[in-house]
Protein backbone atom coordinates (compact mmCIF):
# COMPACT_ATOMS: atom_id res chain seq x y z
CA UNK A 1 2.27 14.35 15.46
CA UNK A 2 4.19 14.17 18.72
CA UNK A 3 6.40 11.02 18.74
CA UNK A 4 8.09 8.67 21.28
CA UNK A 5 11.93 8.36 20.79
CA UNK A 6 11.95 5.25 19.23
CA UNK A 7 8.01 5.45 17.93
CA UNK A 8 8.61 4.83 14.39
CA UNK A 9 6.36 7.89 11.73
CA UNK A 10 4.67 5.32 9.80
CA UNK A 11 2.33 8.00 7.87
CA UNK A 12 5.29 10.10 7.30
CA UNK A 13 6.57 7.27 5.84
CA UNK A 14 4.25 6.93 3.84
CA UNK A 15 3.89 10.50 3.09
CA UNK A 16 7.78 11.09 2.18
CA UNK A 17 7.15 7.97 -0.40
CA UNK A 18 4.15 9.87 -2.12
CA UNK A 19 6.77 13.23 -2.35
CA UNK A 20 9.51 11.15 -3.83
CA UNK A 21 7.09 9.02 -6.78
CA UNK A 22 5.21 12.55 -7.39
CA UNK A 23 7.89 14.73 -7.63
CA UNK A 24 7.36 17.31 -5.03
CA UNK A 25 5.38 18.32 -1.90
CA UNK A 26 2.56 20.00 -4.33
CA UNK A 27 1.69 16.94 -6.19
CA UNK A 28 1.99 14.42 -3.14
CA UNK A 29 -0.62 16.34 -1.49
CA UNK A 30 -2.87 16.02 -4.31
CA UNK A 31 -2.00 12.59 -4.94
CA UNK A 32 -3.19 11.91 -1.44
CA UNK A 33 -5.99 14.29 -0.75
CA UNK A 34 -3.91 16.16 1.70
CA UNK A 35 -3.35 19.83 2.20
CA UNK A 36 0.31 20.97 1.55
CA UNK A 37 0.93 22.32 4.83
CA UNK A 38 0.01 18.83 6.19
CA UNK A 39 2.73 16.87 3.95
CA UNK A 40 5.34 19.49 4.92
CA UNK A 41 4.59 18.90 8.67
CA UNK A 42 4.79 14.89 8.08
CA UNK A 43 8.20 15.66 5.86
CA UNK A 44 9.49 17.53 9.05
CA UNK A 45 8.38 14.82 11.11
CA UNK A 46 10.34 12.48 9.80
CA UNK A 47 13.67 14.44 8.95
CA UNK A 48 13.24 15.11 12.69
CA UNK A 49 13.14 11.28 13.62
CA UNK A 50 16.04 10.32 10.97
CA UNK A 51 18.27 13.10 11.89
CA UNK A 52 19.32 14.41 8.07
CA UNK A 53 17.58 16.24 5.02
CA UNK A 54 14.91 14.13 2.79
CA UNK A 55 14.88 17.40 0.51
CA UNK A 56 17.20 20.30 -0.43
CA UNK A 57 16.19 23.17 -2.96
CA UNK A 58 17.95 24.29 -6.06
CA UNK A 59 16.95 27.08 -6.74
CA UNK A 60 12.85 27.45 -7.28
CA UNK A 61 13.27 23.23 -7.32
CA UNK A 62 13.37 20.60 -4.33
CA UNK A 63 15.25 17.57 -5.09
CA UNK A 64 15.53 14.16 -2.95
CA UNK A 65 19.10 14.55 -1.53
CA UNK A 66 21.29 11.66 -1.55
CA UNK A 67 19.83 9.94 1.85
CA UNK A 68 16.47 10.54 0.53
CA UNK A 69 16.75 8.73 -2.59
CA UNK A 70 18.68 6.03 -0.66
CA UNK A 71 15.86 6.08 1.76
CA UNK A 72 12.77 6.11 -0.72
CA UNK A 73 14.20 3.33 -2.65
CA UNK A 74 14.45 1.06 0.04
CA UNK A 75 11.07 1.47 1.22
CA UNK A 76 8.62 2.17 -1.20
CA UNK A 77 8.44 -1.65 -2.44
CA UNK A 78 7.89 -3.09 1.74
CA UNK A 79 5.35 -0.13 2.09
CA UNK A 80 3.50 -1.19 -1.24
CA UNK A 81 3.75 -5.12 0.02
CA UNK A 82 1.93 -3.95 3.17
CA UNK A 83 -1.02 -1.98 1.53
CA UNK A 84 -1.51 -4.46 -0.80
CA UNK A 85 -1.41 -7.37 2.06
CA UNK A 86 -3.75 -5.00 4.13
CA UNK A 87 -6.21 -4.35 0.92
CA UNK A 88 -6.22 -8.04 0.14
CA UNK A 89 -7.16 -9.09 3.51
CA UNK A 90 -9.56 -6.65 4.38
CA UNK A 91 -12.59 -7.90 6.00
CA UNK A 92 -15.94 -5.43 4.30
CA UNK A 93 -18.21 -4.96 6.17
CA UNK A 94 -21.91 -4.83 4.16
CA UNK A 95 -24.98 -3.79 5.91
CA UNK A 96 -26.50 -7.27 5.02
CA UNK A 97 -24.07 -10.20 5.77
CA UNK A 98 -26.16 -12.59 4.65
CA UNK A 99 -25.30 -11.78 1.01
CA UNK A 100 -22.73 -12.74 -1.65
CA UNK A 101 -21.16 -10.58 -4.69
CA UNK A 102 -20.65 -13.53 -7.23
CA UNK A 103 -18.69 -12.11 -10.16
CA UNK A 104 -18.21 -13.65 -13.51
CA UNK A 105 -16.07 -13.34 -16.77
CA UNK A 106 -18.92 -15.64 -18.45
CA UNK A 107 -22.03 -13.35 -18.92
CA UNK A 108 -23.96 -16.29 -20.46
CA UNK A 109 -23.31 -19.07 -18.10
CA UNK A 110 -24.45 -16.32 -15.64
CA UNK A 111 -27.60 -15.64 -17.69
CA UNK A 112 -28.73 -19.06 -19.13
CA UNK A 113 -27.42 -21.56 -16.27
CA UNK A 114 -26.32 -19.76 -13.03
CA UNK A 115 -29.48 -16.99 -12.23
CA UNK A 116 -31.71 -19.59 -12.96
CA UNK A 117 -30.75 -21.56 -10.29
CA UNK A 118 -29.74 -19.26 -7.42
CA UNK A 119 -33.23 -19.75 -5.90
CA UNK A 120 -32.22 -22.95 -5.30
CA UNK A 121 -29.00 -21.84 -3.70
CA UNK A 122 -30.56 -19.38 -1.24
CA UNK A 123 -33.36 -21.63 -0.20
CA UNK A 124 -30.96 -24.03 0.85
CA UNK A 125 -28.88 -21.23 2.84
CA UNK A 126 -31.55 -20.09 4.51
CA UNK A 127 -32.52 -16.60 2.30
CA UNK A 128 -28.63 -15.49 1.26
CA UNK A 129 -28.98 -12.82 -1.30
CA UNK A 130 -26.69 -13.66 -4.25
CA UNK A 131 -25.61 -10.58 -6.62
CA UNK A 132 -24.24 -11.62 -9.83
CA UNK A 133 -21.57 -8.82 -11.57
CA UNK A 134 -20.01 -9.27 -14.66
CA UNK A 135 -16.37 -8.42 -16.14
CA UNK A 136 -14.07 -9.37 -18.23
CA UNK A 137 -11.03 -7.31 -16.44
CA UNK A 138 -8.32 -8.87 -14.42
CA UNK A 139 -10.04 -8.96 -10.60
CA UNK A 140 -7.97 -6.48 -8.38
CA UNK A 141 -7.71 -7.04 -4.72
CA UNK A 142 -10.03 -3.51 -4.44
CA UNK A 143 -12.82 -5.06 -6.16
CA UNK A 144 -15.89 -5.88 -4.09
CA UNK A 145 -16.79 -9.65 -4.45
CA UNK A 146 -16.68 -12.59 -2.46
CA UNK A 147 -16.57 -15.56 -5.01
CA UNK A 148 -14.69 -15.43 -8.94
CA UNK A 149 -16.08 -17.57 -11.45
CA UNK A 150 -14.26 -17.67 -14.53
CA UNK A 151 -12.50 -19.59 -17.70
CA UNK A 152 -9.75 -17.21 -18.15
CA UNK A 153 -8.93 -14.68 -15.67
CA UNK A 154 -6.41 -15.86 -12.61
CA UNK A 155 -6.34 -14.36 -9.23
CA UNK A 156 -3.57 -12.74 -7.48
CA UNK A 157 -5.04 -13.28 -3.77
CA UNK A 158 -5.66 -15.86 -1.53
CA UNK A 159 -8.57 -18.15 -2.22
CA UNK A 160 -9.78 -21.68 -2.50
CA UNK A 161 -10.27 -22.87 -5.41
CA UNK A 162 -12.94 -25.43 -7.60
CA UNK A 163 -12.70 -26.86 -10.74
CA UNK A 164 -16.88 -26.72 -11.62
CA UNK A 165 -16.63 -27.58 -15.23
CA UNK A 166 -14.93 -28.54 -18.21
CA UNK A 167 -16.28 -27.30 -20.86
CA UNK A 168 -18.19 -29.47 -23.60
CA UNK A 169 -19.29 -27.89 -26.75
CA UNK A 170 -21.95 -29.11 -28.90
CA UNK A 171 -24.22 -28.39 -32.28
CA UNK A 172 -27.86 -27.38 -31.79
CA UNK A 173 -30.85 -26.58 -34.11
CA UNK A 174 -34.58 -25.66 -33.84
CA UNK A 175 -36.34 -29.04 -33.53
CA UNK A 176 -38.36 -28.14 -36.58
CA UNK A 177 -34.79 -27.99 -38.89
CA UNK A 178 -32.61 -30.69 -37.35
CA UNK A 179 -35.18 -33.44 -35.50
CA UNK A 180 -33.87 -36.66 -37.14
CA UNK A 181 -31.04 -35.28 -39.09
CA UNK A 182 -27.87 -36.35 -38.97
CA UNK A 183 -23.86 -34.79 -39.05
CA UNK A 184 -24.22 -33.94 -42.38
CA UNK A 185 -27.27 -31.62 -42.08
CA UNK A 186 -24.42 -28.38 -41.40
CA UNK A 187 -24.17 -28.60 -44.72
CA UNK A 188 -26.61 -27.04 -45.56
CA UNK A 189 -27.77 -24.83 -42.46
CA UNK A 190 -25.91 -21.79 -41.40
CA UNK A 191 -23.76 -21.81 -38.32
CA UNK A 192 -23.56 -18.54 -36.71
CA UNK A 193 -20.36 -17.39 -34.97
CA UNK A 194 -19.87 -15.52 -31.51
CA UNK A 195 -17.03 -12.75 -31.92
CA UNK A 196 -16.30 -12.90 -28.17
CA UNK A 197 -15.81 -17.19 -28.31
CA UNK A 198 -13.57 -17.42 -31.95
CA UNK A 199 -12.16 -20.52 -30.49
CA UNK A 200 -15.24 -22.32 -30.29
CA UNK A 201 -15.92 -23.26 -34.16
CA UNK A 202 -12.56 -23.60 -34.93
CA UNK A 203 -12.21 -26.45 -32.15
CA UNK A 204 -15.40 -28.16 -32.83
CA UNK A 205 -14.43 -28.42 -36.72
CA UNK A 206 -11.17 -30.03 -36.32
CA UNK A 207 -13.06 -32.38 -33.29
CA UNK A 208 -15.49 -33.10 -36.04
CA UNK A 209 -12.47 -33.65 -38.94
CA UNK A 210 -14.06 -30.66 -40.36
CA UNK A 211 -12.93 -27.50 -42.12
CA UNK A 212 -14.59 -23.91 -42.31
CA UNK A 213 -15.29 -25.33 -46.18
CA UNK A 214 -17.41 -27.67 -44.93
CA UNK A 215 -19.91 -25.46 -43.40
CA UNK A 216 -21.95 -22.25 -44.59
CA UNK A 217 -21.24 -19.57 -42.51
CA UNK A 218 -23.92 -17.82 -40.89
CA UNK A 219 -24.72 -14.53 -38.99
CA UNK A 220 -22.40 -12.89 -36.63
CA UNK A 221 -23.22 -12.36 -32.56
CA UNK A 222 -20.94 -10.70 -30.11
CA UNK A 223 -22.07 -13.08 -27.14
CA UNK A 224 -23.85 -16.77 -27.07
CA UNK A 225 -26.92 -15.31 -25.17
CA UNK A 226 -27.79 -13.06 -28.04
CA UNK A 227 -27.36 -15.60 -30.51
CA UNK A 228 -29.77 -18.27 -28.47
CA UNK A 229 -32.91 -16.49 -29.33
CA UNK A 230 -31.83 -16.78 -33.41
CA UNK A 231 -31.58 -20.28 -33.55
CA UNK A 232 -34.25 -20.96 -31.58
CA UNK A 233 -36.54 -19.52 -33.90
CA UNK A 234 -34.36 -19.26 -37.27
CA UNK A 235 -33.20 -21.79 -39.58
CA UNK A 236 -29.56 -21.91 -38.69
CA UNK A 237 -26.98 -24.14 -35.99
CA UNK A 238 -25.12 -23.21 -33.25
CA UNK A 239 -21.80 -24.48 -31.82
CA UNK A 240 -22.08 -24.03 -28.13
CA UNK A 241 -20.94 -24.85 -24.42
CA UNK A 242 -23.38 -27.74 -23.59
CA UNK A 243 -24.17 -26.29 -19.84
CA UNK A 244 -25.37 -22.90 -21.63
CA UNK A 245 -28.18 -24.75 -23.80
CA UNK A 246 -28.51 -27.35 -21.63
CA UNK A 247 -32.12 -26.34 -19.94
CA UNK A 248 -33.09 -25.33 -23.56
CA UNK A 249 -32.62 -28.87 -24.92
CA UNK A 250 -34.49 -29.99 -22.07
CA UNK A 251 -37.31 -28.19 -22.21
CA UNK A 252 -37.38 -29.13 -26.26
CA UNK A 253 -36.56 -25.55 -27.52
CA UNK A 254 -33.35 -26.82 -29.17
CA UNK A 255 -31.91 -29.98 -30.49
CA UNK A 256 -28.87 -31.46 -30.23
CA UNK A 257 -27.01 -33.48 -33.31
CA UNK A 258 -25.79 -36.35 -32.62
CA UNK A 259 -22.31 -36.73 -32.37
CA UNK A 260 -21.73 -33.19 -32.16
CA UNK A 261 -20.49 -33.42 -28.82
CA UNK A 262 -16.49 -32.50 -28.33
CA UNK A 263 -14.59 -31.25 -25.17
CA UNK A 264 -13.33 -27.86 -25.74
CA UNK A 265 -10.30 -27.80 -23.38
CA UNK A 266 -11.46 -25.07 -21.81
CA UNK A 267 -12.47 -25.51 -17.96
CA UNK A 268 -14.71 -23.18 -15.41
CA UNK A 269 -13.29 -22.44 -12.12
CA UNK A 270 -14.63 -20.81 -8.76
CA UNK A 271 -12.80 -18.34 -6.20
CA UNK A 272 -13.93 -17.90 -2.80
CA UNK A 273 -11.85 -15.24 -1.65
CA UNK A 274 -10.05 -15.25 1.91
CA UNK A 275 -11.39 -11.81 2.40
CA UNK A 276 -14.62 -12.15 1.94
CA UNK A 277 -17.17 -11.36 4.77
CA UNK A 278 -18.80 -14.44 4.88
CA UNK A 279 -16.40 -17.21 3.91
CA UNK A 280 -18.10 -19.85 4.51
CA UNK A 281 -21.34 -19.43 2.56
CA UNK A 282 -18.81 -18.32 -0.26
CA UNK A 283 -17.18 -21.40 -0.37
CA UNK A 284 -20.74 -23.32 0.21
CA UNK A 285 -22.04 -21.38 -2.80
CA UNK A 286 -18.54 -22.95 -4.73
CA UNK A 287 -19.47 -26.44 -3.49
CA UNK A 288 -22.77 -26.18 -4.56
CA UNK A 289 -21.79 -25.00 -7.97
CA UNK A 290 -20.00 -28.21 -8.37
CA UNK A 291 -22.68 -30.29 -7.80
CA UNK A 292 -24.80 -27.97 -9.98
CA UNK A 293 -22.56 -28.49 -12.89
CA UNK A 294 -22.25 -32.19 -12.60
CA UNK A 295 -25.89 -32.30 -12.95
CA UNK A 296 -26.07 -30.45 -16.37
CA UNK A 297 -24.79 -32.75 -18.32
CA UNK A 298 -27.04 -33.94 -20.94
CA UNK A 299 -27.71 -37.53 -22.16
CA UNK A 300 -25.73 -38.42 -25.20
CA UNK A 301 -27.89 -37.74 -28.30
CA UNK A 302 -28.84 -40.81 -30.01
């Protein structure tokens, strides 16, 4: 740890921070996976380099002395700014760097719209492997992905930004119980509700001049992808994001009543992250999401 005059002890910096949050040269080490003997030689380091006492004991205690605490508290928020910078920016290296971590706070636009199409994708990128992650906590600068796509969650780092879709909701049914019906058939079919959307229903009722006595309330589903499989084959509705049934209308599984369709307010965004490894194919992947999107619209139901 041998130091030029005016070589400033960066990692005893850093070390002497860790003593003064944890308390005492015991815990630092263990907060930083450090024998003790190691933090007391950094400590000595830099009493050496600032000319005074960081610590003092009282009795079987060691307290910050008066410098110390005047000296921790002035640098432990620029030290945290400069790991977090340095965390944020960090470029991670993968074996394969022809690949992109796509993660998502919308499990079934992932499962019913985006995987579907991600052949497409990496055809067009020459073979880029695209894994898909989903979660619905806050992204921290630690996490490992390269682009965000999400309704809800904001991003503390730097990134570009897309706005891929605003979100329109509309009424479906099994073609067998709603082909040639009108508004007025959710009177008397079940709509089921999704736990982790309770703003859907309530928006599309009041779009519709609507109110939850209009309607018979059906079963309950935590998420929209587990409740696509029950009205596809039971006799019940569904209030859902248009781009999440879209295909399914297409292909005829599922109707759509007409004049069901209502905005929702609610609009889908993609983050390519500055640190990713490849940042152009991330923010290719978030340009070709856009024009993804715009395709999914559906024809208005007659």
């Amino acid at each position: 740890m041998a130091l030029e005059d005016d070589e400033v002890p960066l990692n005893a910096i850093r070390v002497f921070v860790a003593i003064a949050r944890e308390g005492s040269v015991t815990r630092a080490a263990s907060a930083l996976g450090a024998t003790q003997s190691s933090v007391s030689r950094y400590l000595a380091v830099l009493q050496e380099y600032l000319g005074t006492g960081l610590i003092e004991r009282r009795g079987r205690r060691s307290e910050l002395t008066e410098f110390g605490r005047l000296f921790a508290n002035t640098v432990a928020e620029p030290l945290d700014t400069v790991c977090f910078t340095a965390k944020r920016m960090r470029r991670r290296t993968r074996p394969e760097r022809n690949r992109l971590v796509v993660r998502t706070s919308l499990s079934t636009f992932a499962y019913s719209f985006l995987i579907p199409n991600l052949q497409a994708f990496s055809a067009e990128m020459g073979g880029v492997i695209v894994d898909v992650i989903s979660s619905l906590s806050p992204p921290t600068s630690s996490d490992d992905f390269d682009i965000l796509i999400t309704r809800d969650l904001s991003l503390i780092e730097p990134a570009d930004d897309w706005e891929i879709y605003n979100e329109q909701l509309v009424c479906v049914g099994s073609p067998n119980h709603v082909n040639g019906k009108s508004l007025s058939v959710i009177r008397s079919l079940p709509i089921l509700n999704i736990t982790s959307r309770p703003d859907i229903l309530p928006t599309w009722l009041r779009a519709m001049n609507l109110n939850s006595n209009d309607i018979k309330s059906g079963a309950r589903y935590d998420h929209n992808y587990l409740a696509l499989p029950a009205v596809m084959t039971g006799k019940c509705l569904l209030v859902a994001p248009e781009i999440i049934v879209g295909d399914l209308v297409r292909g005829g599984v599922l109707h759509v009543i007409p004049g069901s369709r209502t905005p929702s307010g609610m609009q889908y965004r993609a983050y390519a992250v500055d640190r990713s490894d490849s940042p152009e194919i991330a923010r290719a992947f978030c340009r070709w999401l856009v024009r993804l999107c715009k395709k999914a619209a559906l024809p208005e139901a007659a």
